[in-house]
C-alpha atoms as a PDB file:
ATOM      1  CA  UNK A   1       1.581 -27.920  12.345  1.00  0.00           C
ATOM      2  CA  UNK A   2       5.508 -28.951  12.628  1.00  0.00           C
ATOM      3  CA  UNK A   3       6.446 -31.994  10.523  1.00  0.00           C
ATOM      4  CA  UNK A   4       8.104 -34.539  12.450  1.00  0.00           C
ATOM      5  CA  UNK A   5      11.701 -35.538  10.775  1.00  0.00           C
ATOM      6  CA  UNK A   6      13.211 -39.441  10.576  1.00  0.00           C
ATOM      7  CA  UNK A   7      15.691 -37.655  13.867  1.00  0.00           C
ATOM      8  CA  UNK A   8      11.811 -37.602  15.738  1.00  0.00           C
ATOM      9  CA  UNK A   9      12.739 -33.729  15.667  1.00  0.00           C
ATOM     10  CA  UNK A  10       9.863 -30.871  14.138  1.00  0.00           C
ATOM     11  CA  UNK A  11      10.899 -29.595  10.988  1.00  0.00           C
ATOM     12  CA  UNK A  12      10.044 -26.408  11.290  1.00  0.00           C
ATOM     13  CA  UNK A  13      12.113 -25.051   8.514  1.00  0.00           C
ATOM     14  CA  UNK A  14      10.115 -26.936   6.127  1.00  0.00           C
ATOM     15  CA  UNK A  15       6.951 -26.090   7.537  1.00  0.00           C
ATOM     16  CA  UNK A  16       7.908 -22.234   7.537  1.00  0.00           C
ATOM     17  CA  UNK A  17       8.974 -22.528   3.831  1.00  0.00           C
ATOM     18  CA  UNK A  18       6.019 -24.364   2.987  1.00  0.00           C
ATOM     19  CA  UNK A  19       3.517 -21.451   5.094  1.00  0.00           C
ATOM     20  CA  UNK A  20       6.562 -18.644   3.271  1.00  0.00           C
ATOM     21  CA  UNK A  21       5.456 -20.364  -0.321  1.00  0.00           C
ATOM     22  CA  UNK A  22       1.674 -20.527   0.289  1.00  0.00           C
ATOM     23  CA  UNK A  23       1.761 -16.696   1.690  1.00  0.00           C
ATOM     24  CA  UNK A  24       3.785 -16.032  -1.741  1.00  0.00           C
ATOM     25  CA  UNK A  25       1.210 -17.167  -3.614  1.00  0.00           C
ATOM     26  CA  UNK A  26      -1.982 -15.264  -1.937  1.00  0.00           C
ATOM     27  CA  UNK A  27      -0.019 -12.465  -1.653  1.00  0.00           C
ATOM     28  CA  UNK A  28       0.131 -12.476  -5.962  1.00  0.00           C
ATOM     29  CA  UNK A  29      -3.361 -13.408  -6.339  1.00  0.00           C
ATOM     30  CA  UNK A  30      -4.335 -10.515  -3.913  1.00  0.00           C
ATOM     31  CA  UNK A  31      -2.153  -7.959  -6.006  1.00  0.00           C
ATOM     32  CA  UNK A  32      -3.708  -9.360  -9.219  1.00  0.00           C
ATOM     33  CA  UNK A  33      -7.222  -8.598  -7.567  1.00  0.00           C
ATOM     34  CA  UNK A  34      -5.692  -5.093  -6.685  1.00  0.00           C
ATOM     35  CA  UNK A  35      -4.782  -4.164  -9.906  1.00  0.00           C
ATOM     36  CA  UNK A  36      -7.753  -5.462 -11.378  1.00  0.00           C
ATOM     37  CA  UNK A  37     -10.072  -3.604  -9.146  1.00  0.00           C
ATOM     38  CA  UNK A  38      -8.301  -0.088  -9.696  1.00  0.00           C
ATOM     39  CA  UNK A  39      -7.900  -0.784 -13.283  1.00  0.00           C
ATOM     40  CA  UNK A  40     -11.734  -0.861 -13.351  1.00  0.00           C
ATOM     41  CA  UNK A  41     -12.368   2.322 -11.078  1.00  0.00           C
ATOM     42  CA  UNK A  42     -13.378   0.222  -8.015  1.00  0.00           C
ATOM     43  CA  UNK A  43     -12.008   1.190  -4.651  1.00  0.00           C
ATOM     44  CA  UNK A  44     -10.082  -2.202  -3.030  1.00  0.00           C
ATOM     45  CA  UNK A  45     -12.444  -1.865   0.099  1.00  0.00           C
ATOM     46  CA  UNK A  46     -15.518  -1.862  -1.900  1.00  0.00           C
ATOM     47  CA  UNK A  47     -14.364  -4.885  -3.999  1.00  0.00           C
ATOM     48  CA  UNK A  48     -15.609  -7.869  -2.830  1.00  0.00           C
ATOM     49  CA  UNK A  49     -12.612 -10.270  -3.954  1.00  0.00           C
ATOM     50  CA  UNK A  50      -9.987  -8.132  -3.153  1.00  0.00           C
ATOM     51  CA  UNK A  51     -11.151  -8.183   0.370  1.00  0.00           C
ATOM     52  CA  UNK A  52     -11.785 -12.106   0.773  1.00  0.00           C
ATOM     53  CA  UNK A  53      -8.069 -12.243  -0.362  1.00  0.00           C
ATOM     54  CA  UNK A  54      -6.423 -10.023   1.906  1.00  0.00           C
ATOM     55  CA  UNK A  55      -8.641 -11.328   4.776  1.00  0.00           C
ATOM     56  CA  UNK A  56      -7.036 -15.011   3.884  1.00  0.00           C
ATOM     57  CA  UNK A  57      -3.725 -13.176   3.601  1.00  0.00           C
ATOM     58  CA  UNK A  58      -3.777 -11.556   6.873  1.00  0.00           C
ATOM     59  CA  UNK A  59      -4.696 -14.871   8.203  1.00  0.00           C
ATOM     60  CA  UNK A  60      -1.703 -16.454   6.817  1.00  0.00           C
ATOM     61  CA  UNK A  61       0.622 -13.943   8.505  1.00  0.00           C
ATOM     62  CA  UNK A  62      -1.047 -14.391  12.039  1.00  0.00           C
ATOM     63  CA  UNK A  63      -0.608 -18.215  11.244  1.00  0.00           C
ATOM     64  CA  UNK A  64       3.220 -17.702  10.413  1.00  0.00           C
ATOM     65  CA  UNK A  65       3.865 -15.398  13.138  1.00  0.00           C
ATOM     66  CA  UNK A  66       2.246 -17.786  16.039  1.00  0.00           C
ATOM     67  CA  UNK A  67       3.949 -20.760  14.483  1.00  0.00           C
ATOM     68  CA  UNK A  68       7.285 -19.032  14.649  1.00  0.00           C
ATOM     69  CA  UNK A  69       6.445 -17.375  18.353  1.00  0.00           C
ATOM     70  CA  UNK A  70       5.751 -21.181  19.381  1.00  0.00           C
ATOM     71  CA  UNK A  71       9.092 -21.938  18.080  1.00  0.00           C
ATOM     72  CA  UNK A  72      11.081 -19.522  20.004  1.00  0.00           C
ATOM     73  CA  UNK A  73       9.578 -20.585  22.937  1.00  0.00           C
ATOM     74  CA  UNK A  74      10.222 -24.203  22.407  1.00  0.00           C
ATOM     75  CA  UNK A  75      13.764 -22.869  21.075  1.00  0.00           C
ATOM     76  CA  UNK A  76      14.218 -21.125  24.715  1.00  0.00           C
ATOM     77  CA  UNK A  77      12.845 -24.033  26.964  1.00  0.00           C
ATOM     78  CA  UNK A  78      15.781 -26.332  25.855  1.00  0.00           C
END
């Protein structure tokens, strides 16, 4: 989703920051759950939570990579 400005423009700066911010923040959790897991012996891919987390990380990614190939394209067809 690209926030529309007061120019009628998409902010897309914002919205990466925002998605940059967000992925930030799952990105510590996740390495929280890491260290947590192999502090306690259990391997990452055997540990429930850890997985879950990097699962909604690696979604995040995809999500920032599309947005940003959708915005080179737009970028292009000007």
């Amino acid at each position: 989703m690209i926030m529309i400005n007061e120019s009628g423009k998409g902010d897309f700066g914002h919205e990466k920051a925002s998605l940059n911010e967000q992925l930030e923040k799952e990105q510590e959790k996740l390495r929280k759950l890491g260290e947590e897991a192999l502090k306690n012996g259990i391997p990452l891919t055997q540990d429930e939570a850890f997985m879950a987390q990097n699962r909604k990380v690696d979604a995040l990614v995809v999500k920032i990579i599309k947005e940003t190939e959708q915005h080179r394209k737009k970028q292009r067809e000007r």
